[in-house]
N, C-alpha and C. Protein backbone atom coordinates (compact mmCIF):
# COMPACT_ATOMS: atom_id res chain seq x y z
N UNK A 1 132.23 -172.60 83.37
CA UNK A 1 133.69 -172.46 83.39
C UNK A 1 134.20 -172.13 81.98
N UNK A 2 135.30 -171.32 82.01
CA UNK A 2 135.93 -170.54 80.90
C UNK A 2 136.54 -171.82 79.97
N UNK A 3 136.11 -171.94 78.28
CA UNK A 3 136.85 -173.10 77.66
C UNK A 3 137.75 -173.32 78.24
N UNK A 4 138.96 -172.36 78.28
CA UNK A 4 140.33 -172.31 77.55
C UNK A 4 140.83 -173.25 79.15
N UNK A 5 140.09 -173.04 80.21
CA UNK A 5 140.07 -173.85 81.05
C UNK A 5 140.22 -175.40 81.57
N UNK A 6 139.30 -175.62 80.55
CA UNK A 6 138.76 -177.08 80.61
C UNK A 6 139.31 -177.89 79.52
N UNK A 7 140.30 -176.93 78.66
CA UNK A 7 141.13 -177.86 77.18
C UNK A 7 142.41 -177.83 78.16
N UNK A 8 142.98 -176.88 78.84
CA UNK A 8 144.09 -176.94 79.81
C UNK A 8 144.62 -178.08 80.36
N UNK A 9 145.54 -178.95 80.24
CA UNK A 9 146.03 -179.67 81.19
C UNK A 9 146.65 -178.89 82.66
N UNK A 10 147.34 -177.39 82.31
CA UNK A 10 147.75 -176.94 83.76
C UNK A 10 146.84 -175.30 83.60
N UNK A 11 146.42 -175.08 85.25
CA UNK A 11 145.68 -173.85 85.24
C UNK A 11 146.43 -173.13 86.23
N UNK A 12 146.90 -171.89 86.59
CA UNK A 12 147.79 -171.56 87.04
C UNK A 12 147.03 -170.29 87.59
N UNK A 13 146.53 -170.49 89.05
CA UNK A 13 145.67 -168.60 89.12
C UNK A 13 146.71 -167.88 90.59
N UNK A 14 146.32 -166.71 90.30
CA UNK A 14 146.49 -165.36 91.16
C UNK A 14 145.14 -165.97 92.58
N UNK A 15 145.69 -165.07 93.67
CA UNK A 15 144.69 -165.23 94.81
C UNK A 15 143.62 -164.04 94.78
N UNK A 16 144.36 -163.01 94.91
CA UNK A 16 143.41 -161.63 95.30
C UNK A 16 142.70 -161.12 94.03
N UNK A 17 141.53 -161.20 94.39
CA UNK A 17 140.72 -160.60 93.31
C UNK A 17 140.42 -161.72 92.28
N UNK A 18 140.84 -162.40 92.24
CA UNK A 18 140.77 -163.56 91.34
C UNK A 18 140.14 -165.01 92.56
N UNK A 19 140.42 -165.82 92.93
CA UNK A 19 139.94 -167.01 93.94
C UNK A 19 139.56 -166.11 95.32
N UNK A 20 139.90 -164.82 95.29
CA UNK A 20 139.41 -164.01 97.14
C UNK A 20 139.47 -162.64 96.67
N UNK A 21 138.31 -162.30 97.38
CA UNK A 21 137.64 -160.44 97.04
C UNK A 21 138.84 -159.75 97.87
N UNK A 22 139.68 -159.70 97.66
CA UNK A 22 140.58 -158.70 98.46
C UNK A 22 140.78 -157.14 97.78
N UNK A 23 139.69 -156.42 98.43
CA UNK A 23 139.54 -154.91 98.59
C UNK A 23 140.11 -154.27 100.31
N UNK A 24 141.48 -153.57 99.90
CA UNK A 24 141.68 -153.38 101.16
C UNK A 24 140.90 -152.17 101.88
N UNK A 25 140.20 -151.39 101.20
CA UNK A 25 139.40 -150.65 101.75
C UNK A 25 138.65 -151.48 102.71
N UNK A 26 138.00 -152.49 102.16
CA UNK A 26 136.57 -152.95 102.66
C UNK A 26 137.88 -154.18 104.61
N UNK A 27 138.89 -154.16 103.67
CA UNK A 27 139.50 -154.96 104.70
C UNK A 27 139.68 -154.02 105.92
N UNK A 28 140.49 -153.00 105.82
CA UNK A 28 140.55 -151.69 106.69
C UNK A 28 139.41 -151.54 107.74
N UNK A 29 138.28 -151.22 107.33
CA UNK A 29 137.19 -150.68 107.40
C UNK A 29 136.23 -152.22 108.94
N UNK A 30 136.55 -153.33 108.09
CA UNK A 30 136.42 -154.31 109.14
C UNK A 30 137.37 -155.09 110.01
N UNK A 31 138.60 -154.22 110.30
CA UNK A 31 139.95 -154.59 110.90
C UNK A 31 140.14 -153.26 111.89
N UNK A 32 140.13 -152.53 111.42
CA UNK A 32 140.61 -151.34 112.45
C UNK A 32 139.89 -150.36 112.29
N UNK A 33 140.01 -149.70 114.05
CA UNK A 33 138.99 -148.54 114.20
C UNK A 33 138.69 -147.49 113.02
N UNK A 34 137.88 -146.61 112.80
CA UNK A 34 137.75 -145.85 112.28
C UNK A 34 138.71 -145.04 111.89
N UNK A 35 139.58 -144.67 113.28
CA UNK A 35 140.04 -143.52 113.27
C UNK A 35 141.53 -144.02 112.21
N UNK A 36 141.86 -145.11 112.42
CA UNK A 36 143.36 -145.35 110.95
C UNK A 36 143.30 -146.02 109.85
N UNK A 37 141.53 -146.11 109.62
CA UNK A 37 141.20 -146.54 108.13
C UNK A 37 142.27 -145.66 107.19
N UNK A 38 141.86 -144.42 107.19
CA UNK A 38 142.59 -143.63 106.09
C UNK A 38 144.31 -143.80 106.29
N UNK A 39 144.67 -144.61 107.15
CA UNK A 39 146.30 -144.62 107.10
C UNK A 39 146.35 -145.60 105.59
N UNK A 40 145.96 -146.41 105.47
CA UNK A 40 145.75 -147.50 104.48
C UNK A 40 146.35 -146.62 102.88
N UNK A 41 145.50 -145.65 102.73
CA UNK A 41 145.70 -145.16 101.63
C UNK A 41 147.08 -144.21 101.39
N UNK A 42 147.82 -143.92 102.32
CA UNK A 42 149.05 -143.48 102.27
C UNK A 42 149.88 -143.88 101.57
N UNK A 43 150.84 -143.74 100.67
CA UNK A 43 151.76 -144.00 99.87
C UNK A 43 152.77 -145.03 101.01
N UNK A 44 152.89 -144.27 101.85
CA UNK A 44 154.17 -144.97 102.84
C UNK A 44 153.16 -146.24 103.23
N UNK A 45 152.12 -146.30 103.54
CA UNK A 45 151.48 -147.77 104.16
C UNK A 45 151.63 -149.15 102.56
N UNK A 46 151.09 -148.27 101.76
CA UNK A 46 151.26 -149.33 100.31
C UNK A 46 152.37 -149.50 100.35
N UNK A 47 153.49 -148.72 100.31
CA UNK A 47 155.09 -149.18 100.00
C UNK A 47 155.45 -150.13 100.97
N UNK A 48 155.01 -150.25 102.32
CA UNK A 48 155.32 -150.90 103.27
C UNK A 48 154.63 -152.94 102.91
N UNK A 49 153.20 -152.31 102.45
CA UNK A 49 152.54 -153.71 101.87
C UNK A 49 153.43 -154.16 100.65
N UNK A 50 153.55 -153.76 99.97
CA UNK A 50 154.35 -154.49 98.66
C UNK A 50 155.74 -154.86 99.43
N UNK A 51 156.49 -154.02 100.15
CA UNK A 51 157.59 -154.94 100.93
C UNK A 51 157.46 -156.35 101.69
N UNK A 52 156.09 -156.22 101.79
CA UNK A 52 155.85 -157.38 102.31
C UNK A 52 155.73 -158.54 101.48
N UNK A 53 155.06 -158.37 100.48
CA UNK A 53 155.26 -159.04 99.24
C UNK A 53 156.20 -159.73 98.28
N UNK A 54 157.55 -158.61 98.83
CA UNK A 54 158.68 -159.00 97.65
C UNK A 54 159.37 -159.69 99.24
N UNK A 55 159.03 -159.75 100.34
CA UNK A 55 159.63 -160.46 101.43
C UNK A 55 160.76 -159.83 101.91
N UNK A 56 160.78 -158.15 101.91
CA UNK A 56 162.03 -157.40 102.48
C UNK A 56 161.38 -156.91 103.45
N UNK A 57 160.31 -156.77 104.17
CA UNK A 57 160.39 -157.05 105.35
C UNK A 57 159.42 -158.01 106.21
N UNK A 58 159.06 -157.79 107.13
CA UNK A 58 158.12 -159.03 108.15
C UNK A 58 157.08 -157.55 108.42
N UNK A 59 155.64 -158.63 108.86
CA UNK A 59 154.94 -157.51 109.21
C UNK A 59 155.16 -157.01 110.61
N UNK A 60 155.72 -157.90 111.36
CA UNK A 60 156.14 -156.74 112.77
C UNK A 60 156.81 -155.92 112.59
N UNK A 61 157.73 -155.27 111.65
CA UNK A 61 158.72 -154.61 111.76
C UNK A 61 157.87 -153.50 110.59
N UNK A 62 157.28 -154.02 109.62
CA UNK A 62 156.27 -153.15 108.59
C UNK A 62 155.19 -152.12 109.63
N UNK A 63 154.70 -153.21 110.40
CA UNK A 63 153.26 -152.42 111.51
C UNK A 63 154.06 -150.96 112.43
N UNK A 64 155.30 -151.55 113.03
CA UNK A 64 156.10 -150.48 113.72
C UNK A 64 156.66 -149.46 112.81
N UNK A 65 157.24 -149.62 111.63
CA UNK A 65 157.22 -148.21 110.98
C UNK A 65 156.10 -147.53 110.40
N UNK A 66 155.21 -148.24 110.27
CA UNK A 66 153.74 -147.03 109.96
C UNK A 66 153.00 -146.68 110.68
N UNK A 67 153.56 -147.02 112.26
CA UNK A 67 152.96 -146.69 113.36
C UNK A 67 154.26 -145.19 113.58
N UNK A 68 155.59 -145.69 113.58
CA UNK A 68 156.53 -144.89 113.86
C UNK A 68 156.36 -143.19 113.00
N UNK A 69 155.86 -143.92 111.61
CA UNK A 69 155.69 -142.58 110.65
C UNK A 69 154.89 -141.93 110.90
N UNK A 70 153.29 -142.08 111.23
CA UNK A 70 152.09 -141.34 111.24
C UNK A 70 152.16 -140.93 112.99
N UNK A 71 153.31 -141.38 113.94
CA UNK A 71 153.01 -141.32 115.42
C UNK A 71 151.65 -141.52 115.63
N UNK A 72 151.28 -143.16 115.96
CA UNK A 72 150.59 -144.28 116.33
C UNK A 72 150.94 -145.17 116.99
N UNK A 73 151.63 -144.96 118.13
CA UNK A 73 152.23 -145.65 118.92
C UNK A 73 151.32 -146.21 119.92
N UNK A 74 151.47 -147.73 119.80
CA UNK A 74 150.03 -148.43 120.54
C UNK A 74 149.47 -149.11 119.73
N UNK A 75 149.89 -148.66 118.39
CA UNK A 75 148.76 -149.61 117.15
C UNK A 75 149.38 -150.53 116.44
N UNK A 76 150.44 -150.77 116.66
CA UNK A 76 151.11 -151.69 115.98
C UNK A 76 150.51 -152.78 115.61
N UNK A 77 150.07 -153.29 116.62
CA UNK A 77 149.23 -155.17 116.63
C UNK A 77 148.03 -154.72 115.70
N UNK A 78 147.10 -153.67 115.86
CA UNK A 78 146.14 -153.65 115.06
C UNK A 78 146.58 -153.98 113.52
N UNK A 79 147.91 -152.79 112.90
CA UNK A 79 148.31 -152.97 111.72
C UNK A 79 148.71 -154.34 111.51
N UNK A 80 149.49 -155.02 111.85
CA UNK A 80 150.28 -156.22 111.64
C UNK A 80 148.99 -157.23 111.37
N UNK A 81 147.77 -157.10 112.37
CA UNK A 81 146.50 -158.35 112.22
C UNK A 81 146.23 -158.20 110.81
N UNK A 82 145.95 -156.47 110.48
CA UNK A 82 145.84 -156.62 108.76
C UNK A 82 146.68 -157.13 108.07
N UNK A 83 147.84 -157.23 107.82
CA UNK A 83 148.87 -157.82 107.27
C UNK A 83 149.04 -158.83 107.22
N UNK A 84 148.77 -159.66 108.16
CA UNK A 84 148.72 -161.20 108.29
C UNK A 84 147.45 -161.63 108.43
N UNK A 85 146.11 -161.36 109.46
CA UNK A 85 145.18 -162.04 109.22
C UNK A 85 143.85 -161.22 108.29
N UNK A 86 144.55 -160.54 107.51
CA UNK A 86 143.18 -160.07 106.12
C UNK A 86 141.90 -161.29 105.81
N UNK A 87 142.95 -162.59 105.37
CA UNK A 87 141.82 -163.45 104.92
C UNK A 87 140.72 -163.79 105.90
N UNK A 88 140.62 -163.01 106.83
CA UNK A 88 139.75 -163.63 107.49
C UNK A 88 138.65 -163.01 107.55
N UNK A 89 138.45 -161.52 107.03
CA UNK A 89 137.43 -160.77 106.21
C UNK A 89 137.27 -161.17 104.84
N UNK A 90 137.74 -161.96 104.10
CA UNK A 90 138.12 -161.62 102.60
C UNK A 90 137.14 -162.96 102.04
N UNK A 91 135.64 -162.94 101.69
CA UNK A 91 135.03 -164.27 101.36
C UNK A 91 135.72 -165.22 100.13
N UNK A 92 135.64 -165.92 99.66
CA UNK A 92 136.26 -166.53 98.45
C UNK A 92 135.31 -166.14 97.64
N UNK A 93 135.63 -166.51 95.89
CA UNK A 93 134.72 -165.26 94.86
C UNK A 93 134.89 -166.90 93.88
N UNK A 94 133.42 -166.77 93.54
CA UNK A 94 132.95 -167.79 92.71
C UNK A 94 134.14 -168.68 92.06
N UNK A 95 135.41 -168.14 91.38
CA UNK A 95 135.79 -168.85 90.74
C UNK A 95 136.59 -170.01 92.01
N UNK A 96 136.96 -169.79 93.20
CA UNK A 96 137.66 -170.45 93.90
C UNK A 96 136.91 -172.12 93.83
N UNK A 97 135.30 -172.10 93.50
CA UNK A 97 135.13 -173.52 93.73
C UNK A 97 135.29 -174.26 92.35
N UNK A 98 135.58 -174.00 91.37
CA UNK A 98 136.59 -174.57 90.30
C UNK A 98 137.62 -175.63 90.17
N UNK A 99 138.66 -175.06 92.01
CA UNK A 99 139.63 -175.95 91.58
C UNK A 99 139.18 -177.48 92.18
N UNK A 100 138.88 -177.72 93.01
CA UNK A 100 137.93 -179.79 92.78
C UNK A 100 137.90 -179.49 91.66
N UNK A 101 137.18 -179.05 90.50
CA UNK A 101 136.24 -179.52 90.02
C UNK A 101 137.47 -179.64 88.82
N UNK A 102 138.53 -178.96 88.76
CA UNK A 102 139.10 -179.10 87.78
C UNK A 102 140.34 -179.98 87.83
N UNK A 103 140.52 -180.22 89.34
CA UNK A 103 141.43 -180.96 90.13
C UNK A 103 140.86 -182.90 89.70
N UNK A 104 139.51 -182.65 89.88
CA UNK A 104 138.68 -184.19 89.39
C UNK A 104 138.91 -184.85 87.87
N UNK A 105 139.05 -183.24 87.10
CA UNK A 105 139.36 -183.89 86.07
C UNK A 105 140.49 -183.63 85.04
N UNK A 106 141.41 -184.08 86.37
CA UNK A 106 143.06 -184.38 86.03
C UNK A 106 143.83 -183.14 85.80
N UNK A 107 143.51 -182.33 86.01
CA UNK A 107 144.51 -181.21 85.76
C UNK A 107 145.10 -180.89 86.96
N UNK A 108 146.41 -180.22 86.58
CA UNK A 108 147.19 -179.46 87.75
C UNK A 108 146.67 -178.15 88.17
N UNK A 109 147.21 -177.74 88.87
CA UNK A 109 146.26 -176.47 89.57
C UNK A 109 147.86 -175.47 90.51
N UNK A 110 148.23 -174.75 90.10
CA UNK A 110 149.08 -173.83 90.90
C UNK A 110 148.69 -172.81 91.14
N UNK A 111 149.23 -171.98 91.83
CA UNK A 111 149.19 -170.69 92.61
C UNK A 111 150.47 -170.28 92.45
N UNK A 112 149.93 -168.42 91.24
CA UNK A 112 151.23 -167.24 91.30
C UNK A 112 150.70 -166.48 91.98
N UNK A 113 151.38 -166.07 92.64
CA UNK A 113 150.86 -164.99 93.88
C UNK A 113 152.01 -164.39 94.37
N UNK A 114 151.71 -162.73 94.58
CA UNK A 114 152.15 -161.69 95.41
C UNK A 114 151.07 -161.61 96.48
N UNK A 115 152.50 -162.66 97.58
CA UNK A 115 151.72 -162.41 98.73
C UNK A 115 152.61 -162.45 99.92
N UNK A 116 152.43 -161.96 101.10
CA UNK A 116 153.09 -161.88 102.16
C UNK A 116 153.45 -162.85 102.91
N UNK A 117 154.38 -163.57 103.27
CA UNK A 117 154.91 -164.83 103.82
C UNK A 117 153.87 -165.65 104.78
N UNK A 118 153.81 -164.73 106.28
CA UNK A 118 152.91 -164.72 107.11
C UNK A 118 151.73 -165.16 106.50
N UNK A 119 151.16 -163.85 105.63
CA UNK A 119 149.65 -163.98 105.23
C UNK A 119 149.42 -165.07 104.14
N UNK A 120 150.55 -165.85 103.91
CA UNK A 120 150.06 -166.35 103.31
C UNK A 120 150.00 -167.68 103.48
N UNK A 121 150.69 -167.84 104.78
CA UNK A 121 150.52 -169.20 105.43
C UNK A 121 149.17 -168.98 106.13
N UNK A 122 148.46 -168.21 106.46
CA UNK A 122 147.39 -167.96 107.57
C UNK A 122 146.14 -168.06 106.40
N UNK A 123 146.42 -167.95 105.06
CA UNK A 123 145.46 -167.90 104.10
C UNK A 123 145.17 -169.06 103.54
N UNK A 124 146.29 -169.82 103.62
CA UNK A 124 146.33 -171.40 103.26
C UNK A 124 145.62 -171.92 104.03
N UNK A 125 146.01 -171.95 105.46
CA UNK A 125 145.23 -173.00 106.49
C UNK A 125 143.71 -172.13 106.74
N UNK A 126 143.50 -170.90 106.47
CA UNK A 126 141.66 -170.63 106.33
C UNK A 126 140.91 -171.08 104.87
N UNK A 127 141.42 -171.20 104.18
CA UNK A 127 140.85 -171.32 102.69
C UNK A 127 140.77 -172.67 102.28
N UNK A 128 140.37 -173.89 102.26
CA UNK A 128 140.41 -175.23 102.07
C UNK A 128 140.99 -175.45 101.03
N UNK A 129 140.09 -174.58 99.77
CA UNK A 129 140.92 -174.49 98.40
C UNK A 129 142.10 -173.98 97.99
N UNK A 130 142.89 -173.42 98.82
CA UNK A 130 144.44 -173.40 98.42
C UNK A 130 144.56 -174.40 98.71
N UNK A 131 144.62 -175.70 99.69
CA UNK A 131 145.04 -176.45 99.95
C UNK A 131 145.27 -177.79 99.28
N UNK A 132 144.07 -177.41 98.33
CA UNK A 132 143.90 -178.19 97.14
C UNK A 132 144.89 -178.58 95.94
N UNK A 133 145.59 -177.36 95.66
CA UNK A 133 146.62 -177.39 94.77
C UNK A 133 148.02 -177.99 94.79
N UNK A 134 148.14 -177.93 93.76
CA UNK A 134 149.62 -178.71 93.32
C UNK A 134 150.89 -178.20 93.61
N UNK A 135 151.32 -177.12 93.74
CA UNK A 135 151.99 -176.25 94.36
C UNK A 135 151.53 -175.17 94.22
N UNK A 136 152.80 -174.12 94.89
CA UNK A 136 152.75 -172.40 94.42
C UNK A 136 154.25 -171.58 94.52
N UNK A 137 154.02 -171.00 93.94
CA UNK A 137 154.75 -169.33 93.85
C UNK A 137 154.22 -168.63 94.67
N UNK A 138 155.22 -168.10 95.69
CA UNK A 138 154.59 -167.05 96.42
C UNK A 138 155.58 -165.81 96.49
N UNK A 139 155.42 -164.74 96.27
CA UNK A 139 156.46 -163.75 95.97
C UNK A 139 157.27 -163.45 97.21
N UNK A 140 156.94 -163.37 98.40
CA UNK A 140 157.98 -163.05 99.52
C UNK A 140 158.96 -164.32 99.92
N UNK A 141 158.45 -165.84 99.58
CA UNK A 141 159.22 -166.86 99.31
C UNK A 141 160.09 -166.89 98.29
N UNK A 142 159.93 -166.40 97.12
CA UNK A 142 161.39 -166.61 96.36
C UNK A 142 162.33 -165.01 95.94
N UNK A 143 161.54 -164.04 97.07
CA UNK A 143 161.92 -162.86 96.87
C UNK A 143 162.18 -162.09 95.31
N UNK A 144 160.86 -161.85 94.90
CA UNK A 144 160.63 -161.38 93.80
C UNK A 144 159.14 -161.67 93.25
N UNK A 145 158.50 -160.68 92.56
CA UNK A 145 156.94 -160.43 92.54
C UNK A 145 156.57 -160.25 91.08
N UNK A 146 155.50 -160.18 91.10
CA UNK A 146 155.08 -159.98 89.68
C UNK A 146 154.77 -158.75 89.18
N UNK A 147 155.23 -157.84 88.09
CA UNK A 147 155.09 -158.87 87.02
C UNK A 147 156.69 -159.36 86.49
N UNK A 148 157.79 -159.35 87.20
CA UNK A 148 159.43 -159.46 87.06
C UNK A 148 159.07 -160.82 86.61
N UNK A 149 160.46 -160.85 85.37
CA UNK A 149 160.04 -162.27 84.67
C UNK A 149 160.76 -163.22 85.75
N UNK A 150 161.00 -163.42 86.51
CA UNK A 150 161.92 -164.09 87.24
C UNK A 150 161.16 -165.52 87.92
N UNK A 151 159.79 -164.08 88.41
CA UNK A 151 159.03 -164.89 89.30
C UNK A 151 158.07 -165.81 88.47
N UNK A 152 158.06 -166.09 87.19
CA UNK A 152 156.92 -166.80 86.37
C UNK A 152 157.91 -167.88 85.65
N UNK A 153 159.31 -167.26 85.58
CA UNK A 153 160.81 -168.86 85.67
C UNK A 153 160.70 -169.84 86.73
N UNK A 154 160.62 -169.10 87.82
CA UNK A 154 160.32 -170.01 89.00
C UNK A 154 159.48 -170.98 88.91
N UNK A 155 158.08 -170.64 88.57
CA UNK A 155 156.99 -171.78 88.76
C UNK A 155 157.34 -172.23 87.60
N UNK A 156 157.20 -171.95 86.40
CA UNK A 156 157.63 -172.65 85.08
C UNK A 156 158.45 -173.98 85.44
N UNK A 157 159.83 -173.76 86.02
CA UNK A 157 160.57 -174.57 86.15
C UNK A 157 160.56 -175.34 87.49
N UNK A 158 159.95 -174.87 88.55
CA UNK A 158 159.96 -175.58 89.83
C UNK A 158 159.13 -176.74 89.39
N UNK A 159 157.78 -176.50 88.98
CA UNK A 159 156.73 -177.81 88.30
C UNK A 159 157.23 -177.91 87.21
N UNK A 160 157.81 -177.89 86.61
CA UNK A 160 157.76 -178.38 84.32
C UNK A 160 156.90 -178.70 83.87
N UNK A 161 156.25 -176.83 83.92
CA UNK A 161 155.39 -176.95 83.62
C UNK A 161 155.46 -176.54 81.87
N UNK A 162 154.46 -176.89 80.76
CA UNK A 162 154.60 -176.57 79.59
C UNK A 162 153.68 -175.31 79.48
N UNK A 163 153.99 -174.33 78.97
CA UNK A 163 153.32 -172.86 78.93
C UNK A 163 152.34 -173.24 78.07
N UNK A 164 152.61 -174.15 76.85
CA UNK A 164 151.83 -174.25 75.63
C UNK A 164 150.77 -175.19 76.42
N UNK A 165 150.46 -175.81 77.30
CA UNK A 165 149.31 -176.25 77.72
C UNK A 165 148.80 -175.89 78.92
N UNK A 166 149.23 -174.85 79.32
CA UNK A 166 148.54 -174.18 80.50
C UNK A 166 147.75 -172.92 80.00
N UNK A 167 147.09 -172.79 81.54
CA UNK A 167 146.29 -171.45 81.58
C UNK A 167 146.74 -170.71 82.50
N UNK A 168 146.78 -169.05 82.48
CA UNK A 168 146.99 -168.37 83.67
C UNK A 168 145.76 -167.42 84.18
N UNK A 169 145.20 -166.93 85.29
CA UNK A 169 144.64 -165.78 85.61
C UNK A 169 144.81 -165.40 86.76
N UNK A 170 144.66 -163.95 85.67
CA UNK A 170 145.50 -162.87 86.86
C UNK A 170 144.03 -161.64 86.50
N UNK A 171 144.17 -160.69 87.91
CA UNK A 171 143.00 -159.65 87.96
C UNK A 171 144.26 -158.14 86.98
N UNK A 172 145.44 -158.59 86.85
CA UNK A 172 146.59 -157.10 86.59
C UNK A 172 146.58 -157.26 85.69
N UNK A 173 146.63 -156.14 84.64
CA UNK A 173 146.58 -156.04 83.19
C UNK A 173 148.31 -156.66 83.44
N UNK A 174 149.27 -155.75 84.02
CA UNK A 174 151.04 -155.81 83.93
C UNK A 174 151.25 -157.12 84.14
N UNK A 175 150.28 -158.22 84.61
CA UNK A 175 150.86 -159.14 85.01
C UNK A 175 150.02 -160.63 84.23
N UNK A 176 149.30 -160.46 83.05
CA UNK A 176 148.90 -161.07 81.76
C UNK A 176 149.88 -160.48 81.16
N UNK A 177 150.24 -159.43 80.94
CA UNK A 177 151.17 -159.14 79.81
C UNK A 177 152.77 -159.99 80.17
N UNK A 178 152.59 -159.99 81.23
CA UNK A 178 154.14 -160.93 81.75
C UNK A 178 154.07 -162.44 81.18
N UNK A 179 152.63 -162.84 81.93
CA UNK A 179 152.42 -163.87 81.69
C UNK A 179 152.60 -164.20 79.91
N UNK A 180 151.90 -163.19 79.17
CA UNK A 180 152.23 -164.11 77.58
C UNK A 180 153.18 -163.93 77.45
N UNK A 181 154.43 -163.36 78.29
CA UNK A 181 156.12 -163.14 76.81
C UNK A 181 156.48 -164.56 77.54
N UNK A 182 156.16 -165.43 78.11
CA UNK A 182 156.25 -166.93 78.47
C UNK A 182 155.07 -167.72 77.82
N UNK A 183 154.88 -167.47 76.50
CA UNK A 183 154.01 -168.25 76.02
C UNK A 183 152.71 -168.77 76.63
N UNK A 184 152.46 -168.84 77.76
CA UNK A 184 150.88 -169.03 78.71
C UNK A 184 150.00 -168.60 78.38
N UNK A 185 148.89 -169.12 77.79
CA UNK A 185 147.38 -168.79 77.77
C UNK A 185 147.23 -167.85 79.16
N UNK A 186 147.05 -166.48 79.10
CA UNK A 186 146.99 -165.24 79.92
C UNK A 186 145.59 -164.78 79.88
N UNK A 187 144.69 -164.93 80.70
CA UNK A 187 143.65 -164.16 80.85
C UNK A 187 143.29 -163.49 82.14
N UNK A 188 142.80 -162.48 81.46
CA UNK A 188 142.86 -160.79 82.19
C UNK A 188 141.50 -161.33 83.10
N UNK A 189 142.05 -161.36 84.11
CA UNK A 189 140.03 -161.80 84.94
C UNK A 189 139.92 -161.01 86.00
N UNK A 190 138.45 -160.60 85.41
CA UNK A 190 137.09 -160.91 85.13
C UNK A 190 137.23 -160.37 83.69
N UNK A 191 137.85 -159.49 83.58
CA UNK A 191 137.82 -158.52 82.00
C UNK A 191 137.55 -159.72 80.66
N UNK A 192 138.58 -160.82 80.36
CA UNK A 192 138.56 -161.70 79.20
C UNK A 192 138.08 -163.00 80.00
N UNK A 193 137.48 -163.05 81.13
CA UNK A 193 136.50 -164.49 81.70
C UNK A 193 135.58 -164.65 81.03
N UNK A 194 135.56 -165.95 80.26
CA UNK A 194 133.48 -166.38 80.06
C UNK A 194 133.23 -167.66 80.69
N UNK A 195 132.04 -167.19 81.71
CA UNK A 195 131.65 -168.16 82.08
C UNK A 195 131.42 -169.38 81.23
């Protein structure tokens, strides 16, 4: 485990890519047929996912316009299962068994996350180790995402928490750089991780 970790009284991580391999290719690919993998990569399907994120819309109403746009009518439920049940392809990634271990020895443990309301209640109750933590930030809950300084006021002040004794990791370069203009130990992970 990374020092800067283990001197931490609060550790503060990201979900995707960081505690869960979330590649939506690889999610696509084991969620829906062949034939609307490549919808995924569309500009209009991403814009539709990050709405989901900042919580302006729900995924039933997200699945029906990217069914409505590409005329895919019939596929709705397929899209929406990605949207809400991803984690259920998505294994957890070494660092997730950390938090016991860092939870044992007295530290706090939160969750910043851009994540989808739905998915992210369905990710909580599959993942044991979210469940573990002390609270979270979730971006479609306080409507606003990272890297907007808004959403890193929120957890700051929802826990009181002290920046000068926490840690953050995040897999986004834009969203370490958020993290330090709030004073937080910011590391870029996997890029600045040592085991």
């Amino acid at each position: 485990m990374d020092e800067r970790l283990k001197q931490a009284q609060t550790v503060i991580f990201d979900i995707g890519s960081v505690l869960v391999d979330f590649d939506i290719e690889k999610i696509a690919q084991q969620m829906l047929p062949k034939r609307l993998v490549k919808y995924i990569h569309e500009p209009f399907f991403i814009e539709q996912w990050l709405k989901l994120d900042d919580g302006s819309v729900t995924s039933v109403d997200s699945a029906r316009l990217v069914c409505e746009k590409f005329n895919l009518n019939g596929d709705e439920e397929l899209f929406q299962n990605v949207m809400d049940n991803f984690c259920e392809v998505c294994p957890p990634l070494p660092l997730a068994s950390s938090i016991p271990e860092l939870k044992a020895a007295g530290k706090k443990v939160y969750l910043l996350t851009n994540y989808g309301d739905v998915s992210f209640a369905r990710s909580k109750n599959h993942y044991s180790f979210l469940q573990e933590v002390d609270g979270e930030v979730v971006s479609a809950r306080v409507k606003t995402v990272k890297p907007e300084d808004e959403i890193y006021k929120i957890l700051l002040d929802r826990y009181d928490i002290d920046p000068t004794t926490a840690v953050y990791l995040d897999d986004r370069l834009e969203n370490i750089q958020a993290g330090r203009k709030f004073n937080l130990e910011s590391i870029w992970y996997p890029s600045e991780y040592v085991e």
